[in-house]
N, C-alpha and C. Protein backbone atom coordinates (compact mmCIF):
# COMPACT_ATOMS: atom_id res chain seq x y z
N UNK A 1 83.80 -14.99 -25.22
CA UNK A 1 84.27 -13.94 -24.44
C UNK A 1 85.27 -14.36 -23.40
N UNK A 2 85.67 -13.52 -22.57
CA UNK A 2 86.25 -13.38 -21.42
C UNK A 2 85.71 -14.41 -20.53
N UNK A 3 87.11 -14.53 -19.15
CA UNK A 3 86.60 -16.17 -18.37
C UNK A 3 85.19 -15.15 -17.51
N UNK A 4 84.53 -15.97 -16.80
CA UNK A 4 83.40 -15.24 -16.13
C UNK A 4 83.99 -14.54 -14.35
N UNK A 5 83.22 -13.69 -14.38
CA UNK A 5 84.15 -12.94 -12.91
C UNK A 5 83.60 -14.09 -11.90
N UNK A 6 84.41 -14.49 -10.79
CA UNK A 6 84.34 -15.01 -9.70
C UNK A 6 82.70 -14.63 -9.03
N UNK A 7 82.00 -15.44 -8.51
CA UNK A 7 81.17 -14.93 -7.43
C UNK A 7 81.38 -14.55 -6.25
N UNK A 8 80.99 -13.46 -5.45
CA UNK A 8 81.38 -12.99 -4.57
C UNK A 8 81.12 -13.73 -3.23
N UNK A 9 81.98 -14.03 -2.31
CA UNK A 9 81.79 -15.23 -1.64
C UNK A 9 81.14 -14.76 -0.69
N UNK A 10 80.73 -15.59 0.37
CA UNK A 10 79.28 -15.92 0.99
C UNK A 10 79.75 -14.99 1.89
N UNK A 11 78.11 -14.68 3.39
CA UNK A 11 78.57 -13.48 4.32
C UNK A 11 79.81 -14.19 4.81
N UNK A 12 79.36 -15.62 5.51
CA UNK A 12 79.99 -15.92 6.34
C UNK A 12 81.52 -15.90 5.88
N UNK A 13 81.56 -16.65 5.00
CA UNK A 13 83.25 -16.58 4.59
C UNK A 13 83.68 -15.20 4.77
N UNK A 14 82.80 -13.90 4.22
CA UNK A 14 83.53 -12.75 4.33
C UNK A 14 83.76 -12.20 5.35
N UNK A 15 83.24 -12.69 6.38
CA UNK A 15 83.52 -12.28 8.22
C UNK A 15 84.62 -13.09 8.28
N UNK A 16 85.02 -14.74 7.61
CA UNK A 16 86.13 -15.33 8.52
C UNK A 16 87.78 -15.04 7.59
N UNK A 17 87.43 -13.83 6.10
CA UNK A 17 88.57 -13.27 5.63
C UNK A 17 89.06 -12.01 5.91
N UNK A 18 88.25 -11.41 6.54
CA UNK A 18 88.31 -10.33 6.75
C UNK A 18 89.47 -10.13 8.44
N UNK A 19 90.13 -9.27 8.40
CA UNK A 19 91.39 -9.51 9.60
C UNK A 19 90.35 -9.19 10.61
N UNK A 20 91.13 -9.73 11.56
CA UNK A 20 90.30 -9.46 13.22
C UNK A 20 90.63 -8.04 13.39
N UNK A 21 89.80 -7.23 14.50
CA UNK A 21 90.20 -6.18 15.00
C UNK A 21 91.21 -6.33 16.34
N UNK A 22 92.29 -5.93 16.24
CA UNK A 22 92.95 -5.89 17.49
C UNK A 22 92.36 -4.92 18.51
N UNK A 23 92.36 -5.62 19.56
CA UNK A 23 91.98 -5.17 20.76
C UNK A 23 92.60 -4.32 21.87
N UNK A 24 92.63 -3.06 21.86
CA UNK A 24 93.86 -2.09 22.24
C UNK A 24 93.28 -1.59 23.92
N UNK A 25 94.77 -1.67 24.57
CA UNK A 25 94.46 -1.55 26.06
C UNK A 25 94.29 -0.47 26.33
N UNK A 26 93.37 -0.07 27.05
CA UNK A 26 92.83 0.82 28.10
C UNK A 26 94.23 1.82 28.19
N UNK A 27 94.18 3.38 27.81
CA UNK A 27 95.83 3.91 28.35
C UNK A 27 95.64 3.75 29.68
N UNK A 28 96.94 4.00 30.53
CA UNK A 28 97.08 3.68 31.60
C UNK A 28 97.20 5.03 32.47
N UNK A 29 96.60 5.15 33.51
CA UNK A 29 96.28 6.39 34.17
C UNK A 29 97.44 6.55 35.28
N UNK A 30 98.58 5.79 35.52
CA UNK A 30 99.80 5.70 36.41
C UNK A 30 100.42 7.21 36.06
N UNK A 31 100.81 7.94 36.94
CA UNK A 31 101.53 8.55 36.92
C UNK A 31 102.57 8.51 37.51
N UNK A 32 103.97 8.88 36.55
CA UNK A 32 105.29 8.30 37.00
C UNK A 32 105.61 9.50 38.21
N UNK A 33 106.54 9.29 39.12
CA UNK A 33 107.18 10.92 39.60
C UNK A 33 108.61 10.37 38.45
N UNK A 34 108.97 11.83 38.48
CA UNK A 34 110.27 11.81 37.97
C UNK A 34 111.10 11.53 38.92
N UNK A 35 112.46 11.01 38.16
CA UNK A 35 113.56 9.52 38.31
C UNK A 35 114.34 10.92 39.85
N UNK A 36 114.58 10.46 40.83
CA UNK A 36 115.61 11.06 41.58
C UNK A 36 116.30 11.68 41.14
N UNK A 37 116.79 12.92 41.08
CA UNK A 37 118.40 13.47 40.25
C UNK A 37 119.04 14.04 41.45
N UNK A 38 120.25 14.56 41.00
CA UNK A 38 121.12 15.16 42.21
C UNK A 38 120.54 16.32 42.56
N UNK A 39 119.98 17.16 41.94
CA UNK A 39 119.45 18.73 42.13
C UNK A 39 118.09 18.41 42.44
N UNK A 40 117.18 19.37 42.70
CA UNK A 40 115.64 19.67 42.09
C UNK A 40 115.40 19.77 40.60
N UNK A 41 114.07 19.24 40.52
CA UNK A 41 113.85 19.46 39.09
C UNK A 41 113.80 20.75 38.33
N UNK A 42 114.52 20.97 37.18
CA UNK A 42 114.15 22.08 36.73
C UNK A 42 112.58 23.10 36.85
N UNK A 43 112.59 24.30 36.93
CA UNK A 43 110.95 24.56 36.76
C UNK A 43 111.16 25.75 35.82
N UNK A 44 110.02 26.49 35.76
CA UNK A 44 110.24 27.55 34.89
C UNK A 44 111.29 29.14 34.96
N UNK A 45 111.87 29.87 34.03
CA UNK A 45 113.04 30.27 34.12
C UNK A 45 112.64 31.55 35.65
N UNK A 46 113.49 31.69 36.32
CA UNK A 46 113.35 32.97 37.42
C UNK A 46 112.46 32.09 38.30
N UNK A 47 112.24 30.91 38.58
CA UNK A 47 111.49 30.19 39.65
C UNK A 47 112.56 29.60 40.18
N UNK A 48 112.56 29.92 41.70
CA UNK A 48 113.48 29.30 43.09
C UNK A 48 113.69 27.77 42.93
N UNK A 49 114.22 27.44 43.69
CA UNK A 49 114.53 25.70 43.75
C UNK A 49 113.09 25.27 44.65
N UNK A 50 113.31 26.35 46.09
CA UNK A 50 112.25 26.34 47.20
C UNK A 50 110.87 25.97 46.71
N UNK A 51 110.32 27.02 45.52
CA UNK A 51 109.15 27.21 44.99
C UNK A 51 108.67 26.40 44.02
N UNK A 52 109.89 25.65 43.21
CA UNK A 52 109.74 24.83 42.63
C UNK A 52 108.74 23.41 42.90
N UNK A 53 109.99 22.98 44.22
CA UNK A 53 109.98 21.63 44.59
C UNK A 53 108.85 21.87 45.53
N UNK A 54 108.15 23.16 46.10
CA UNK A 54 107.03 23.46 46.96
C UNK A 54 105.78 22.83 46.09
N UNK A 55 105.45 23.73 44.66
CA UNK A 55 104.28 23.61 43.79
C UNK A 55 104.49 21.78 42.74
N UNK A 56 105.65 21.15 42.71
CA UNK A 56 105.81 19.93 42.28
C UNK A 56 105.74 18.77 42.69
N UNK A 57 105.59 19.14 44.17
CA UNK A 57 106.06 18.08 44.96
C UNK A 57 107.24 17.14 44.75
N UNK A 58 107.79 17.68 44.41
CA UNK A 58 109.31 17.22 44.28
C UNK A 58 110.11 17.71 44.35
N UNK A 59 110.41 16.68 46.18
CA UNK A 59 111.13 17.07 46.86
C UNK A 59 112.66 16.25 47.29
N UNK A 60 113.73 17.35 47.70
CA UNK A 60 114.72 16.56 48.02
C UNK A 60 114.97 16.74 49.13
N UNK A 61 116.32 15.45 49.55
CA UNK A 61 116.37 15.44 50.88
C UNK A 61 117.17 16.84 51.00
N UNK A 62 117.01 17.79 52.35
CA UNK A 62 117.91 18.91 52.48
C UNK A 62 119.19 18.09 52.96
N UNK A 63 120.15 19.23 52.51
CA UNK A 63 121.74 18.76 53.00
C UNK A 63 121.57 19.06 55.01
N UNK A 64 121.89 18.33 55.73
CA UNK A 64 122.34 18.58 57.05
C UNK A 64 122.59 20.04 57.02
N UNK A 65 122.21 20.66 58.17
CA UNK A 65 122.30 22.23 58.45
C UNK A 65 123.94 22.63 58.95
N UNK A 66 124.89 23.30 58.76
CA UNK A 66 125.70 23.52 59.67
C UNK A 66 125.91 24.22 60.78
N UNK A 67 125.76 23.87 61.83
CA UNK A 67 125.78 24.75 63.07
C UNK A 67 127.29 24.96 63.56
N UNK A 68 126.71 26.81 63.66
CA UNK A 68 127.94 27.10 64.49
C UNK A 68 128.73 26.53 65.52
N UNK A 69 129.76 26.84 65.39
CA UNK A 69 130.48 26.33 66.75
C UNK A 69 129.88 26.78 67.55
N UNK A 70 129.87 26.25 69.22
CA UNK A 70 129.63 26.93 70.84
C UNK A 70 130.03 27.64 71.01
N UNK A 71 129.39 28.89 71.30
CA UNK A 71 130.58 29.77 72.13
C UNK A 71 131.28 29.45 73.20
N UNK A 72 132.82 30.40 73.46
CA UNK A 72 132.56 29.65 74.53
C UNK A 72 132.01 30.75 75.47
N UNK A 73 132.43 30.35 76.75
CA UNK A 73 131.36 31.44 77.94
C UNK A 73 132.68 32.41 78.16
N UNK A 74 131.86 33.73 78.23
CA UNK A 74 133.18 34.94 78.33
C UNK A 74 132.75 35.46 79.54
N UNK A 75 133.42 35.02 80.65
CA UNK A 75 133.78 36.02 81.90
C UNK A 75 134.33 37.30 81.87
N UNK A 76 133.02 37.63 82.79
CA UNK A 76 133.60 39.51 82.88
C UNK A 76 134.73 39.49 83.98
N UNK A 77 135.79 40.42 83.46
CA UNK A 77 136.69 40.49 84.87
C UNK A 77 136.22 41.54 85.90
N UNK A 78 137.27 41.02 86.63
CA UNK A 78 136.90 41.55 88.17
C UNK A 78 136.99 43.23 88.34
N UNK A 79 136.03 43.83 88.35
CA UNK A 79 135.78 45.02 88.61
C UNK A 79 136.69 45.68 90.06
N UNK A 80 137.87 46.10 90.05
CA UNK A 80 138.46 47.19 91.16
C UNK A 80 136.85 47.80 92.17
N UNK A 81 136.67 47.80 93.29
CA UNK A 81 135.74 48.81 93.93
C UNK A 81 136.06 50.63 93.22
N UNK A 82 137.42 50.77 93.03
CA UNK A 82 137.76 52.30 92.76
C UNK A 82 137.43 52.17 91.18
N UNK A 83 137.59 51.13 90.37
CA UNK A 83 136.92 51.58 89.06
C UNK A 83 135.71 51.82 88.84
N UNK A 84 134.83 50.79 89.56
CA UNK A 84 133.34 50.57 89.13
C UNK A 84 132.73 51.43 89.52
N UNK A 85 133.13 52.55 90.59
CA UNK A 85 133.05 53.16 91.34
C UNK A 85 133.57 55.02 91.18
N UNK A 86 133.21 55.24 89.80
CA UNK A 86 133.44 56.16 89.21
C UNK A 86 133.48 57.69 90.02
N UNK A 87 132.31 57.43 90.52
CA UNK A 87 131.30 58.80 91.26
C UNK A 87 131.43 59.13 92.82
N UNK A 88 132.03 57.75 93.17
CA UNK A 88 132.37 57.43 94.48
C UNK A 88 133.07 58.11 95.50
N UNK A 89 132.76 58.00 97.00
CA UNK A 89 133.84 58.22 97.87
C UNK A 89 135.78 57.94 97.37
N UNK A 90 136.66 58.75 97.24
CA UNK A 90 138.10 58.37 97.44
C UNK A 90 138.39 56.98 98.02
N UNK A 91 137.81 56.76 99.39
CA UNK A 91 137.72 55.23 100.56
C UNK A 91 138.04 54.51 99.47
N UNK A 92 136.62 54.33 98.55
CA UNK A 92 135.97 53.07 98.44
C UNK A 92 137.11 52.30 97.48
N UNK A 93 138.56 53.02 96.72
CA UNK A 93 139.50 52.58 95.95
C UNK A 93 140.12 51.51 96.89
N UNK A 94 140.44 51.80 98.39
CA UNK A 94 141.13 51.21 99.06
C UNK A 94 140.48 49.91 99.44
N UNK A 95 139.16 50.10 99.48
CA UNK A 95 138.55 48.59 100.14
C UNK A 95 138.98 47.84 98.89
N UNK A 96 139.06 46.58 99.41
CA UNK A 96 139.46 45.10 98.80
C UNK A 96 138.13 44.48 98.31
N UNK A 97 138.29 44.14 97.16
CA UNK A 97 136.57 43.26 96.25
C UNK A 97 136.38 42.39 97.02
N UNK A 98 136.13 41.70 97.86
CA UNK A 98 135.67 40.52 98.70
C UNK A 98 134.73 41.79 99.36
N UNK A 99 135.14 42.37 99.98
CA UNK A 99 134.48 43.03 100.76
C UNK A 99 133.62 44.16 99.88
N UNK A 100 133.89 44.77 98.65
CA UNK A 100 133.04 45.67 98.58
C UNK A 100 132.01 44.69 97.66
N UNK A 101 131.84 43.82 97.47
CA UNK A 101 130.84 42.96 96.72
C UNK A 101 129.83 41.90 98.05
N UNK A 102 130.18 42.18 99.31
CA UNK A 102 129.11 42.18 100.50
C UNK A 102 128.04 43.26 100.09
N UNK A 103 128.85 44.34 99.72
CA UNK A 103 127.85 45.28 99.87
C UNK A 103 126.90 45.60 98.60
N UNK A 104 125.31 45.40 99.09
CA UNK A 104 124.42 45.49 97.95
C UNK A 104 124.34 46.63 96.85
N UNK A 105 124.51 46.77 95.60
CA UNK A 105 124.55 47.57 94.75
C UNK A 105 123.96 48.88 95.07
N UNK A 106 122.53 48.80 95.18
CA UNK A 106 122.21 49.67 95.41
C UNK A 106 122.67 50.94 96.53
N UNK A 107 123.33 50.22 97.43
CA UNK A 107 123.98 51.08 98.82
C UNK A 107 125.30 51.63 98.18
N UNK A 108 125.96 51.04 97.34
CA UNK A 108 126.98 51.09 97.03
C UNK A 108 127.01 52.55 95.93
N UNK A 109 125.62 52.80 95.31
CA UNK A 109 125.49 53.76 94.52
C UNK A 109 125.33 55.07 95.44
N UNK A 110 124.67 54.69 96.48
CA UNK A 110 124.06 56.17 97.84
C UNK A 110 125.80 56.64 98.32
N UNK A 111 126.65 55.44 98.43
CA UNK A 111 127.89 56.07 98.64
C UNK A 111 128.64 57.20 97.84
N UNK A 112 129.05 58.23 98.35
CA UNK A 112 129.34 59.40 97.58
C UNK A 112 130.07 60.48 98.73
N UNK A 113 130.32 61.51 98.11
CA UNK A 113 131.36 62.74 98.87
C UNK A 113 130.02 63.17 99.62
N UNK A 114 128.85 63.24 98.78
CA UNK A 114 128.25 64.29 99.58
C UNK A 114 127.47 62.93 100.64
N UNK A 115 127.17 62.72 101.04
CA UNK A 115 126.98 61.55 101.89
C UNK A 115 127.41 61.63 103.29
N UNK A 116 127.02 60.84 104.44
CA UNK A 116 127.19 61.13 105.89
C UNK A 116 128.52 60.19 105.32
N UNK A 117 129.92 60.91 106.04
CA UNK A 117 130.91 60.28 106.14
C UNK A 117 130.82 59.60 108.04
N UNK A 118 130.24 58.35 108.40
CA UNK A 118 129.84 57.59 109.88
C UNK A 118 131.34 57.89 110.36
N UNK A 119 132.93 58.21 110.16
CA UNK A 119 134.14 57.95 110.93
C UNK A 119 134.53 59.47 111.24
N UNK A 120 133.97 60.33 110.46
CA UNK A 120 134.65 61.75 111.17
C UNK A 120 133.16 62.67 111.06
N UNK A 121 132.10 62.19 110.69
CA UNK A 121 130.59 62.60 111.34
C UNK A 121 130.37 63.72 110.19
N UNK A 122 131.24 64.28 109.23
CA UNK A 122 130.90 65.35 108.78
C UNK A 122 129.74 64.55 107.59
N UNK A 123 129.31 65.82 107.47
CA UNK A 123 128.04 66.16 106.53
C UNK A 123 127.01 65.33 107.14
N UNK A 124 126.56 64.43 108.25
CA UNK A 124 125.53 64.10 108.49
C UNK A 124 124.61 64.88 109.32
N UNK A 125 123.08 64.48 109.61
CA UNK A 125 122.31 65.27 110.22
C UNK A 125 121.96 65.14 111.57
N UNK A 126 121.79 65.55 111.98
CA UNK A 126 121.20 64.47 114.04
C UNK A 126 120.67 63.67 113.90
N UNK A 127 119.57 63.45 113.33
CA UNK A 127 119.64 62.12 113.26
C UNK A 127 120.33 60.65 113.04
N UNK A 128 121.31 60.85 111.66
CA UNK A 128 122.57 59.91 111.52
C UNK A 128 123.55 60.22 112.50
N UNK A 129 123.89 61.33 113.16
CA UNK A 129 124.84 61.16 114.05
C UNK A 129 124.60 60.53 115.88
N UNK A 130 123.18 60.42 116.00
CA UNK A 130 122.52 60.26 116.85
C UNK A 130 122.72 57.88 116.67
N UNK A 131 122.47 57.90 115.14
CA UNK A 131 122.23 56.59 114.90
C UNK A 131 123.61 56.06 114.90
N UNK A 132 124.89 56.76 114.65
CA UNK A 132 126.35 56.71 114.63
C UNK A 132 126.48 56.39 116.14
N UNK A 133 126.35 57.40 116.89
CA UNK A 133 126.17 56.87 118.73
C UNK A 133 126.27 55.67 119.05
N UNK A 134 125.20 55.71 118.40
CA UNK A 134 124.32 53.62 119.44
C UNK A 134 125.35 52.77 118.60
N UNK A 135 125.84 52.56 117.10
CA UNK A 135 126.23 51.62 116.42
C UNK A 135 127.53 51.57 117.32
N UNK A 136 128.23 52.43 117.56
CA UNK A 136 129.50 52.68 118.35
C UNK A 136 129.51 51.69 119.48
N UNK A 137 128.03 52.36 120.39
CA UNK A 137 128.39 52.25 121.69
C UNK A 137 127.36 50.22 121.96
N UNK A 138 126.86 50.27 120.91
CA UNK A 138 125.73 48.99 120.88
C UNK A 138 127.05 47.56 120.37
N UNK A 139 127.17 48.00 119.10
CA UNK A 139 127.84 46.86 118.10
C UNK A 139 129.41 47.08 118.55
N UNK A 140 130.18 48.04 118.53
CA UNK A 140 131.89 48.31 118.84
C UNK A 140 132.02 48.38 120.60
N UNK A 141 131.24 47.85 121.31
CA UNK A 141 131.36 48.23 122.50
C UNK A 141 132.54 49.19 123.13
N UNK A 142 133.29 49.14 122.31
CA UNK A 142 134.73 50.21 123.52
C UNK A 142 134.44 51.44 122.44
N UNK A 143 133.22 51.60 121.69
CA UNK A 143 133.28 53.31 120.76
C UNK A 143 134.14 53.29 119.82
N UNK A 144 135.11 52.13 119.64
CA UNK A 144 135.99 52.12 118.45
C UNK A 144 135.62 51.36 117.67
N UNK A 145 135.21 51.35 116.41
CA UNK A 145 134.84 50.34 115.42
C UNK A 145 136.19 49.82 115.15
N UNK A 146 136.32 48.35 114.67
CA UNK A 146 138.15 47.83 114.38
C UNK A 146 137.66 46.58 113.55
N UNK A 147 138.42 46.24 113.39
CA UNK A 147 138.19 44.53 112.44
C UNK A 147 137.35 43.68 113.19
N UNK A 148 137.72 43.77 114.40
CA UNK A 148 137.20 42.70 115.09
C UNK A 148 135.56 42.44 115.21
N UNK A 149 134.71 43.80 114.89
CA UNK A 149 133.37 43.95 115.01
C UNK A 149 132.91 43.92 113.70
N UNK A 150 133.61 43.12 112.98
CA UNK A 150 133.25 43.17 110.92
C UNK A 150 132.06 42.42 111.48
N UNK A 151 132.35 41.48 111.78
CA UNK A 151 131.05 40.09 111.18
C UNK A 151 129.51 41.14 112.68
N UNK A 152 129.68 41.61 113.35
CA UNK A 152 128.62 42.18 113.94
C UNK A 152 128.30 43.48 113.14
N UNK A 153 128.54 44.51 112.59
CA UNK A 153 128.32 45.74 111.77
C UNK A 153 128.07 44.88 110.41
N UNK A 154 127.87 43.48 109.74
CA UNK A 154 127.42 43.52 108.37
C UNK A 154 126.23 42.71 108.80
N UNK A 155 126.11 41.48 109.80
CA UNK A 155 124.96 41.08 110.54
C UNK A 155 123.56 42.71 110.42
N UNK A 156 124.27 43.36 111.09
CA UNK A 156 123.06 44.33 111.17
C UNK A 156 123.05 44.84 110.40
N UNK A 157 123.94 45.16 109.42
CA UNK A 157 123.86 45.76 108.23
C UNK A 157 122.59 45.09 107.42
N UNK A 158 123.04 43.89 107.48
CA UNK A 158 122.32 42.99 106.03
C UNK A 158 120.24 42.70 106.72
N UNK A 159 120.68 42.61 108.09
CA UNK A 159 118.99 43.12 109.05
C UNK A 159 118.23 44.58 108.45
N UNK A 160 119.46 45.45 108.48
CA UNK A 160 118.32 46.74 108.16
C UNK A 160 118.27 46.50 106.76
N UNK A 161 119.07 46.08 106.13
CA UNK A 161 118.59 45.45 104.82
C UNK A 161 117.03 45.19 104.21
N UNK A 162 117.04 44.59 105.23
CA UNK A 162 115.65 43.55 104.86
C UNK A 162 114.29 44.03 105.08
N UNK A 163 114.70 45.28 105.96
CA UNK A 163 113.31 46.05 105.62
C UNK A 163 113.15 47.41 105.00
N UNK A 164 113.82 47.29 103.68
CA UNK A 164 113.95 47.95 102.58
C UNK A 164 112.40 47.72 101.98
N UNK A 165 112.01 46.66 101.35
CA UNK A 165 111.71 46.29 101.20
C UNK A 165 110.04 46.46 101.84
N UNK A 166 109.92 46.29 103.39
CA UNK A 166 108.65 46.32 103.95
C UNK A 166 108.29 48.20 103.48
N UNK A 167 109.35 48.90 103.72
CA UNK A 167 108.67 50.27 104.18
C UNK A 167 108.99 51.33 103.18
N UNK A 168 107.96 52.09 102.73
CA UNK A 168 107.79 52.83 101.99
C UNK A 168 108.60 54.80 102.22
N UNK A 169 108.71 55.39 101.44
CA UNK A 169 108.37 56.91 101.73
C UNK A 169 109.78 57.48 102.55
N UNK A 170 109.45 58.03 103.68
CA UNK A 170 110.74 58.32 105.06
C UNK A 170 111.06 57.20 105.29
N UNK A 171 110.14 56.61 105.56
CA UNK A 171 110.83 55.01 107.25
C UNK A 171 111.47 54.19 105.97
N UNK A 172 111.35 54.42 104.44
CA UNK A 172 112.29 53.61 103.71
C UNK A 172 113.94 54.04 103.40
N UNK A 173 113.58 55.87 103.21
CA UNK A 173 114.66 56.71 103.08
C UNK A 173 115.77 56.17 104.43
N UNK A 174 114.74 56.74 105.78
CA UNK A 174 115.77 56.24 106.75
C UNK A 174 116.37 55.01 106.26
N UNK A 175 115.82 53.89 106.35
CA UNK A 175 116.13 51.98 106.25
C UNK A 175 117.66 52.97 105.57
N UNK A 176 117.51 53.35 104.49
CA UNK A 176 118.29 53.00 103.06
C UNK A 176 119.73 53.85 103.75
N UNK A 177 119.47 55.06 104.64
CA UNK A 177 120.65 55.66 105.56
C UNK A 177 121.13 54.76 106.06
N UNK A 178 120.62 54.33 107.38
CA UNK A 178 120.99 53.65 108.38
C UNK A 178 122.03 52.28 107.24
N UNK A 179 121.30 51.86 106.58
CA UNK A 179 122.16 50.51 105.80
C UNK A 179 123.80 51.24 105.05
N UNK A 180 123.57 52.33 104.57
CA UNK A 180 124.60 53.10 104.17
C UNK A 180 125.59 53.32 105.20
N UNK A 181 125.33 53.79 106.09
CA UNK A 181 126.01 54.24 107.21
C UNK A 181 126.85 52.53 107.97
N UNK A 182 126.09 51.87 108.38
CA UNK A 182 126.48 50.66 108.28
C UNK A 182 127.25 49.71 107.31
N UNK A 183 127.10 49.64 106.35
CA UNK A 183 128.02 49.26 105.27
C UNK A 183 129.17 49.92 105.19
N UNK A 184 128.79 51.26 105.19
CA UNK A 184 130.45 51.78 105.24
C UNK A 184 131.06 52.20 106.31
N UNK A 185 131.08 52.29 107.58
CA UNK A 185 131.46 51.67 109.04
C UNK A 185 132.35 50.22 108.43
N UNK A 186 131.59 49.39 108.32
CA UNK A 186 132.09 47.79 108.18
C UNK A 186 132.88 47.86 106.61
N UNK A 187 133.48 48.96 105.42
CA UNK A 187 133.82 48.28 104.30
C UNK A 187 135.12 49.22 104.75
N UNK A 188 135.00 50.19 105.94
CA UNK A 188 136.24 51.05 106.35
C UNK A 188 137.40 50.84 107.17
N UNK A 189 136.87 49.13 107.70
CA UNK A 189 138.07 48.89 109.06
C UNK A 189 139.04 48.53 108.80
N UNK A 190 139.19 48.89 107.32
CA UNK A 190 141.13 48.02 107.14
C UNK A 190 140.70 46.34 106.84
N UNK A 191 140.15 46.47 106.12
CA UNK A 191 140.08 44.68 105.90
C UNK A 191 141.65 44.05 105.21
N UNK A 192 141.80 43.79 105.28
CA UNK A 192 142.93 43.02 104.65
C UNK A 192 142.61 42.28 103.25
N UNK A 193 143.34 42.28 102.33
CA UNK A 193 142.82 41.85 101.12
C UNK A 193 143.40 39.94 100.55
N UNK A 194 142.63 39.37 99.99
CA UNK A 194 142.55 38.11 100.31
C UNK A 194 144.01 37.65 100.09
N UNK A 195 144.55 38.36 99.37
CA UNK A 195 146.43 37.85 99.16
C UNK A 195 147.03 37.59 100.34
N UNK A 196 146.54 38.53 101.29
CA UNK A 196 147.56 38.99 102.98
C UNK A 196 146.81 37.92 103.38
N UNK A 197 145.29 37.38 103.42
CA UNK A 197 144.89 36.39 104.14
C UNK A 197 145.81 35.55 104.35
């Protein structure tokens, strides 16, 4: 017959023919970020850049903000006494801004036609013409108010001023006369305007 079949070789030999098992590494649990690009990473279609790089964490640097220029600073011009002064006495066109900007806003609004005119007495009551008296005969000593008694008529002016403030009701109403009446005494003497200085 035929040659005889081979015997089948021993365990051991058949463990040292048999190939080794390769030994395969552990996958690796690193997670990469993605590589820098010029933009944000793409995300899904109709999703923001903002919302993107919010939920990815991937983020870029923002571009520098541009800030406006400074403004610059815009000065209001110089208000005329006869412009600002819409509602006003006729006078008050003639006084010179040095002088009608002594006088506190609020007094400056009580000035009006219907108002005690202190130089020819009309429309006031006895009482303001009574308080017209003393300023005359106290502060102008010769009964003539003139330039020369400016800096004494705004002194007391800017005194009854100050107790605006303390007194309520009448004794404030008065204050707020008497300061009226005084202010405009002193914004009426012909001041000279700072050019003629």
């Amino acid at each position: 017959g035929g040659a005889p079949a081979p015997a089948p070789p021993a365990p051991a030999e058949a463990m040292e023919a048999r190939p080794r098992a390769t030994t395969l590494a552990a996958p690796s649990m690193e997670v990469r970020a993605p590589a820098p690009g010029p933009g944000p990473a793409p995300g899904p279609p109709g999703w923001g850049s903002a919302m993107w790089e919010r939920l990815s964490g991937h983020h870029h640097e923002a571009e520098p903000q541009r800030r406006a220029p400074p403004r610059k600073p815009q000065h209001k011009p110089m208000v005329m006494p006869g412009a600002a002064l819409t509602a006003g006495p006729p006078w008050a066109a003639q006084v010179p801004a040095h002088v009608w900007h002594d006088i506190p806003s609020w007094v400056r609004s009580n000035m009006s036609d219907a108002s005690c005119d202190p130089l020819t007495r009309e429309r006031c009551d006895e009482q303001e013409a009574k308080f017209i008296a003393d300023v005359r005969k106290e502060l102008c000593k010769d009964g003539d108010c003139s330039l020369p008694h400016a800096h004494d008529l705004l002194s007391e002016a800017k005194r009854i001023v100050m107790k605006r403030q303390v007194f309520r009701d009448d004794r404030r109403t008065w204050v707020e006369k008497r300061s009226t009446i005084l202010f405009t005494i002193y914004a009426r003497l012909g001041h000279p305007s700072r050019q003629d200085l």
